[in-house]
N, C-alpha and C. Protein backbone atom coordinates (compact mmCIF):
# COMPACT_ATOMS: atom_id res chain seq x y z
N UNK A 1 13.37 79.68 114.18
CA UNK A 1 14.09 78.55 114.65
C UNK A 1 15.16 78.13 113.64
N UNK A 2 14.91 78.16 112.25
CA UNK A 2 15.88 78.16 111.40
C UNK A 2 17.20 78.78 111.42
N UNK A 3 17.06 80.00 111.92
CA UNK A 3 18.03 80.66 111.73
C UNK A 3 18.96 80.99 113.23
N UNK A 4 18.03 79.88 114.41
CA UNK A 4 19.20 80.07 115.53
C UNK A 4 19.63 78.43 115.41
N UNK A 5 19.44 77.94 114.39
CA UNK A 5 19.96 76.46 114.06
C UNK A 5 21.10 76.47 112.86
N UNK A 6 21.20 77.99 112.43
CA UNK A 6 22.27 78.02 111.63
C UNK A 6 23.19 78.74 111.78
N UNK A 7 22.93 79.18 113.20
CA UNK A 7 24.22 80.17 113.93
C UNK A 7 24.85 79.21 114.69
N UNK A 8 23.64 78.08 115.46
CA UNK A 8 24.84 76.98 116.08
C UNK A 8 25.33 76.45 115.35
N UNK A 9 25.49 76.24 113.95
CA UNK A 9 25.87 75.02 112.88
C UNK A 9 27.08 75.78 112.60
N UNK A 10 27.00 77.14 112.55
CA UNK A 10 28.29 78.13 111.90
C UNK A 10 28.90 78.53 113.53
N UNK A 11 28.52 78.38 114.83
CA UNK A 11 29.11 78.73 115.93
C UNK A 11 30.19 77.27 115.91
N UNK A 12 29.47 76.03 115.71
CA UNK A 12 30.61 75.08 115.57
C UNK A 12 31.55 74.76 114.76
N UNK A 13 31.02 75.37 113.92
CA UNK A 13 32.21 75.06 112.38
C UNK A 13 32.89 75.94 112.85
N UNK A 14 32.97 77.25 113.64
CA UNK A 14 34.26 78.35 114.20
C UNK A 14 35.10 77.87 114.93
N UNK A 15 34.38 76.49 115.74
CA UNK A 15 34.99 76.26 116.94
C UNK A 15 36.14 75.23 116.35
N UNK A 16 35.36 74.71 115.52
CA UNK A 16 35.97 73.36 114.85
C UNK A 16 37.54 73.74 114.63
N UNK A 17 37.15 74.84 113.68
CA UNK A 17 38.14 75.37 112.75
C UNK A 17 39.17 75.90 113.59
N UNK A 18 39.03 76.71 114.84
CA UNK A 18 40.24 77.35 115.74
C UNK A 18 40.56 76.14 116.29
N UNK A 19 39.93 75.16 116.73
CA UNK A 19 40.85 74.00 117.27
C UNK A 19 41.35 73.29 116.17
N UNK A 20 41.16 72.80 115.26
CA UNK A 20 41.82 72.68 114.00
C UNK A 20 43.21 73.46 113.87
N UNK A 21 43.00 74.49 114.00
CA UNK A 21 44.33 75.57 114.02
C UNK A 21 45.19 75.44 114.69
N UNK A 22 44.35 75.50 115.70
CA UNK A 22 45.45 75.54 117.33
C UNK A 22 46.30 74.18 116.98
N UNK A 23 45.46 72.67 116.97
CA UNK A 23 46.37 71.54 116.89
C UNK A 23 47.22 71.72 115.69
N UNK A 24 47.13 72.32 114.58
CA UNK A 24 48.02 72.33 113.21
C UNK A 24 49.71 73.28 114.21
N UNK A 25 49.11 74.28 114.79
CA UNK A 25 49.76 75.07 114.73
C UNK A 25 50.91 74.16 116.20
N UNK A 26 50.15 73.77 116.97
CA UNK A 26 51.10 72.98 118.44
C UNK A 26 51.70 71.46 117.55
N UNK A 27 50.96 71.26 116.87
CA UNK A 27 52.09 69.93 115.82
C UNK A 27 53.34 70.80 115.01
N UNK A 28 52.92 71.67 114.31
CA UNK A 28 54.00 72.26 113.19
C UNK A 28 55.31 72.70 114.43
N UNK A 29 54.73 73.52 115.72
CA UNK A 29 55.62 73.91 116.86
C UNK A 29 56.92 72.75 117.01
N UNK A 30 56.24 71.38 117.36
CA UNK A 30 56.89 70.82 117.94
C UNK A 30 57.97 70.10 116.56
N UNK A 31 57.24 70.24 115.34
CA UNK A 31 58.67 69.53 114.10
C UNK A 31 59.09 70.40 113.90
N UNK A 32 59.16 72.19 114.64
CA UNK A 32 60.33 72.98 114.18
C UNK A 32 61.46 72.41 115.07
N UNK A 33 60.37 72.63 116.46
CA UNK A 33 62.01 71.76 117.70
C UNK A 33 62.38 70.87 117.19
N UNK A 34 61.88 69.61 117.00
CA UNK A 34 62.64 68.83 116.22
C UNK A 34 64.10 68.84 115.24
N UNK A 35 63.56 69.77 114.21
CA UNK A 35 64.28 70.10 113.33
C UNK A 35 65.44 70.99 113.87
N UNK A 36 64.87 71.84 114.61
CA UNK A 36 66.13 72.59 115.33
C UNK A 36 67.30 72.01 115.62
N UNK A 37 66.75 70.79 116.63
CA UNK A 37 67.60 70.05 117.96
C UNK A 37 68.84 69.59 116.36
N UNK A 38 67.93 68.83 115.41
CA UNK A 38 68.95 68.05 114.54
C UNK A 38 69.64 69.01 114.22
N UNK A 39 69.48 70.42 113.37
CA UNK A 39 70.27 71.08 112.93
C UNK A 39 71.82 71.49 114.08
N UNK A 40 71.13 71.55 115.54
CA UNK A 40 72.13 72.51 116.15
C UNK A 40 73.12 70.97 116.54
N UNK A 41 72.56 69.43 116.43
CA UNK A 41 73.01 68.44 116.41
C UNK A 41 74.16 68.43 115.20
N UNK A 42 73.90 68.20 114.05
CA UNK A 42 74.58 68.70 112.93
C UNK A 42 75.59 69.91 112.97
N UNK A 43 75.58 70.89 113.42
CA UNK A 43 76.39 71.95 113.64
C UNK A 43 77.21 71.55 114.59
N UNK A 44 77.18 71.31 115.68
CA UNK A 44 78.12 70.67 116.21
C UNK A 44 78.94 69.13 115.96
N UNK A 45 78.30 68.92 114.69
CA UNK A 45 79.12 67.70 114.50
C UNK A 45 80.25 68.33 113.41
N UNK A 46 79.68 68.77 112.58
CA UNK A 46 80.42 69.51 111.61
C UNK A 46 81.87 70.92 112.30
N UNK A 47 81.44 71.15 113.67
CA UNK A 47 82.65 71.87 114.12
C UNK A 47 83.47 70.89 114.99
N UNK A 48 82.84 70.07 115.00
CA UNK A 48 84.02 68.57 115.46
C UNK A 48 85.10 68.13 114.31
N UNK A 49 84.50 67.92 113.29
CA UNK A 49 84.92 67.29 112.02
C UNK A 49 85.89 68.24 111.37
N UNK A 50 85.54 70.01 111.86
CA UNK A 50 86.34 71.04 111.34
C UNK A 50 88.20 70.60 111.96
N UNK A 51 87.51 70.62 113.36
CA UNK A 51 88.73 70.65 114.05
C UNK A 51 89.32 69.36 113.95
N UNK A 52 89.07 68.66 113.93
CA UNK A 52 89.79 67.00 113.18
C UNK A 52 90.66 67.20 111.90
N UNK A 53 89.70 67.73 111.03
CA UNK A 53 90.29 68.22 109.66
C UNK A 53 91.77 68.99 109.76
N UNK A 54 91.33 69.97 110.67
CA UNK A 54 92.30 71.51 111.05
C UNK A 54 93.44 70.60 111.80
N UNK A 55 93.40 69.71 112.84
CA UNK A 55 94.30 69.15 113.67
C UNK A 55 94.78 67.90 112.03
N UNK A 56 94.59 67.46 111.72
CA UNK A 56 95.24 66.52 110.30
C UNK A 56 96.19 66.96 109.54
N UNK A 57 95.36 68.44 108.96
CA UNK A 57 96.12 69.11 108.31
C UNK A 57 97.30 70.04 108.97
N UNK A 58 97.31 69.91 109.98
CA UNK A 58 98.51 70.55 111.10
C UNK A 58 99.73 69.58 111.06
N UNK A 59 99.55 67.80 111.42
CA UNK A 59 99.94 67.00 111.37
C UNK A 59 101.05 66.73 110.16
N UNK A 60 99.87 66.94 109.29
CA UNK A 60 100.42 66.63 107.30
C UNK A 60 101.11 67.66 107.08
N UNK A 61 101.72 68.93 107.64
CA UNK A 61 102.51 69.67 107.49
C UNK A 61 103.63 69.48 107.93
N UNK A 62 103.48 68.70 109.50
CA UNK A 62 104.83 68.57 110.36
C UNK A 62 105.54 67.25 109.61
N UNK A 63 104.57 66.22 109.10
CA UNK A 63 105.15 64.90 108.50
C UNK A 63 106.39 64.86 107.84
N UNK A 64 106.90 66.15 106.86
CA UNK A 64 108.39 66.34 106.47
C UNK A 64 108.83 66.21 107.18
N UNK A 65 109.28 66.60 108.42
CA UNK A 65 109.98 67.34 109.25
C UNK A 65 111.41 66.67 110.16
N UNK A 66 112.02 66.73 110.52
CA UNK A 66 112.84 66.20 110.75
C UNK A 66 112.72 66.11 112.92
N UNK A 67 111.44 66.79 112.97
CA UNK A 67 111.11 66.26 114.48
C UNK A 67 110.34 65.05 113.85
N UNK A 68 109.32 65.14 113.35
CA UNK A 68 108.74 64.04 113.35
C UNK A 68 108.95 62.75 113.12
N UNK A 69 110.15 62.73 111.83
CA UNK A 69 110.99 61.63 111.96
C UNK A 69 111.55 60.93 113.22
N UNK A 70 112.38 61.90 114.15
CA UNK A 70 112.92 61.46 114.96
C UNK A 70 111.80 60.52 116.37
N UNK A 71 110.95 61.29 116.15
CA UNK A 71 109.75 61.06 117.12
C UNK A 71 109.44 59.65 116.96
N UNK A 72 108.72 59.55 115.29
CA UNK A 72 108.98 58.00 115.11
C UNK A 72 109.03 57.21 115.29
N UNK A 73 110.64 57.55 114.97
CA UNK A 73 111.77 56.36 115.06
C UNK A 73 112.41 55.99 116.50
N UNK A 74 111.94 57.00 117.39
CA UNK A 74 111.93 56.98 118.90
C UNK A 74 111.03 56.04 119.50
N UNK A 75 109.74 56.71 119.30
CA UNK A 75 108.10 55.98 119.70
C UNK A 75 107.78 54.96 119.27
N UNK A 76 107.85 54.88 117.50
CA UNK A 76 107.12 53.42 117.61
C UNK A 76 108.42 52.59 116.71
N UNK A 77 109.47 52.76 116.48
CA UNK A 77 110.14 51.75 116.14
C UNK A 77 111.15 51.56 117.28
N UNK A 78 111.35 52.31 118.49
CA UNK A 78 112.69 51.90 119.24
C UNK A 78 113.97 52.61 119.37
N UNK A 79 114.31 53.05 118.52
CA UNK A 79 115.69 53.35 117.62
C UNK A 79 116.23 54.53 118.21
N UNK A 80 116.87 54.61 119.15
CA UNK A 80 117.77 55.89 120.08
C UNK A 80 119.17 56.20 119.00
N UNK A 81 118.85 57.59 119.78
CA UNK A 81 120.76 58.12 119.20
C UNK A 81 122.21 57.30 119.32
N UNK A 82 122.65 57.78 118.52
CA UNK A 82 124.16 56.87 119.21
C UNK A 82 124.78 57.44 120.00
N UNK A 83 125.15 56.88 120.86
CA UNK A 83 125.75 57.40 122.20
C UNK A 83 124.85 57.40 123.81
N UNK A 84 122.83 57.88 123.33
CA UNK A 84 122.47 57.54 124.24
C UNK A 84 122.29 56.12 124.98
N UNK A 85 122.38 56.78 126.48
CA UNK A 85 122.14 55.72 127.60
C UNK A 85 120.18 55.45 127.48
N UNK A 86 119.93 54.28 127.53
CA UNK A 86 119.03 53.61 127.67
C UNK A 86 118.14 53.40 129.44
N UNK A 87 117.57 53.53 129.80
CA UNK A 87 117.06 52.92 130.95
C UNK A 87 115.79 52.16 131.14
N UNK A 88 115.73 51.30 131.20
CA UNK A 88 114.55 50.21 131.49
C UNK A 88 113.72 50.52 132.73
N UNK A 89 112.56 50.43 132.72
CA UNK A 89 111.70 50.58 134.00
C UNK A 89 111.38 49.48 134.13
N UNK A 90 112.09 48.23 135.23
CA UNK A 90 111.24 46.67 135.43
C UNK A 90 110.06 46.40 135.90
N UNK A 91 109.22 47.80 136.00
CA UNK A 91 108.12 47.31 137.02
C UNK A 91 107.44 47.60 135.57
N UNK A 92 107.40 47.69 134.88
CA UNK A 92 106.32 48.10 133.37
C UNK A 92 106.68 46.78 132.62
């Protein structure tokens, strides 16, 4: 009797232990997704930020330029050629 009382004692400590496992192993599963989601979250923030960068530095090249001046001084100060005709839209 001893010794079928120490096969159930070691049949449960097996059982213990694979469910032990199993839950280690379905927790660790779910903080890789986790970690994934943030990383591929992060990666796409960082190829946002590329192209912001890339579109700036496109910008900061044209800034010499003698379109961009004119653009300007067109857009946000007003200031037409001499000679051009003007036209007003009254409904704006």
């Amino acid at each position: 009797m001893n010794k079928r009382k120490k096969s159930k004692l070691g049949f449960f400590i097996v059982v213990a232990l694979i469910i032990y496992f199993a839950y280690t192993i379905i927790s660790q599963q779910k903080l890789l997704n986790n970690k994934k989601a943030a990383l591929n979250a992060a990666n796409d923030k960082y190829k946002q930020e590329q192209k912001i960068n890339k579109d700036l530095n496109d910008e900061k090249g044209k800034v010499n330029s003698d379109e961009y001046y004119e653009k300007v001084a067109r857009e946000q100060l007003g200031m037409v050629k001499p000679g051009e005709k003007i036209f007003v839209d009254p409904n704006k």
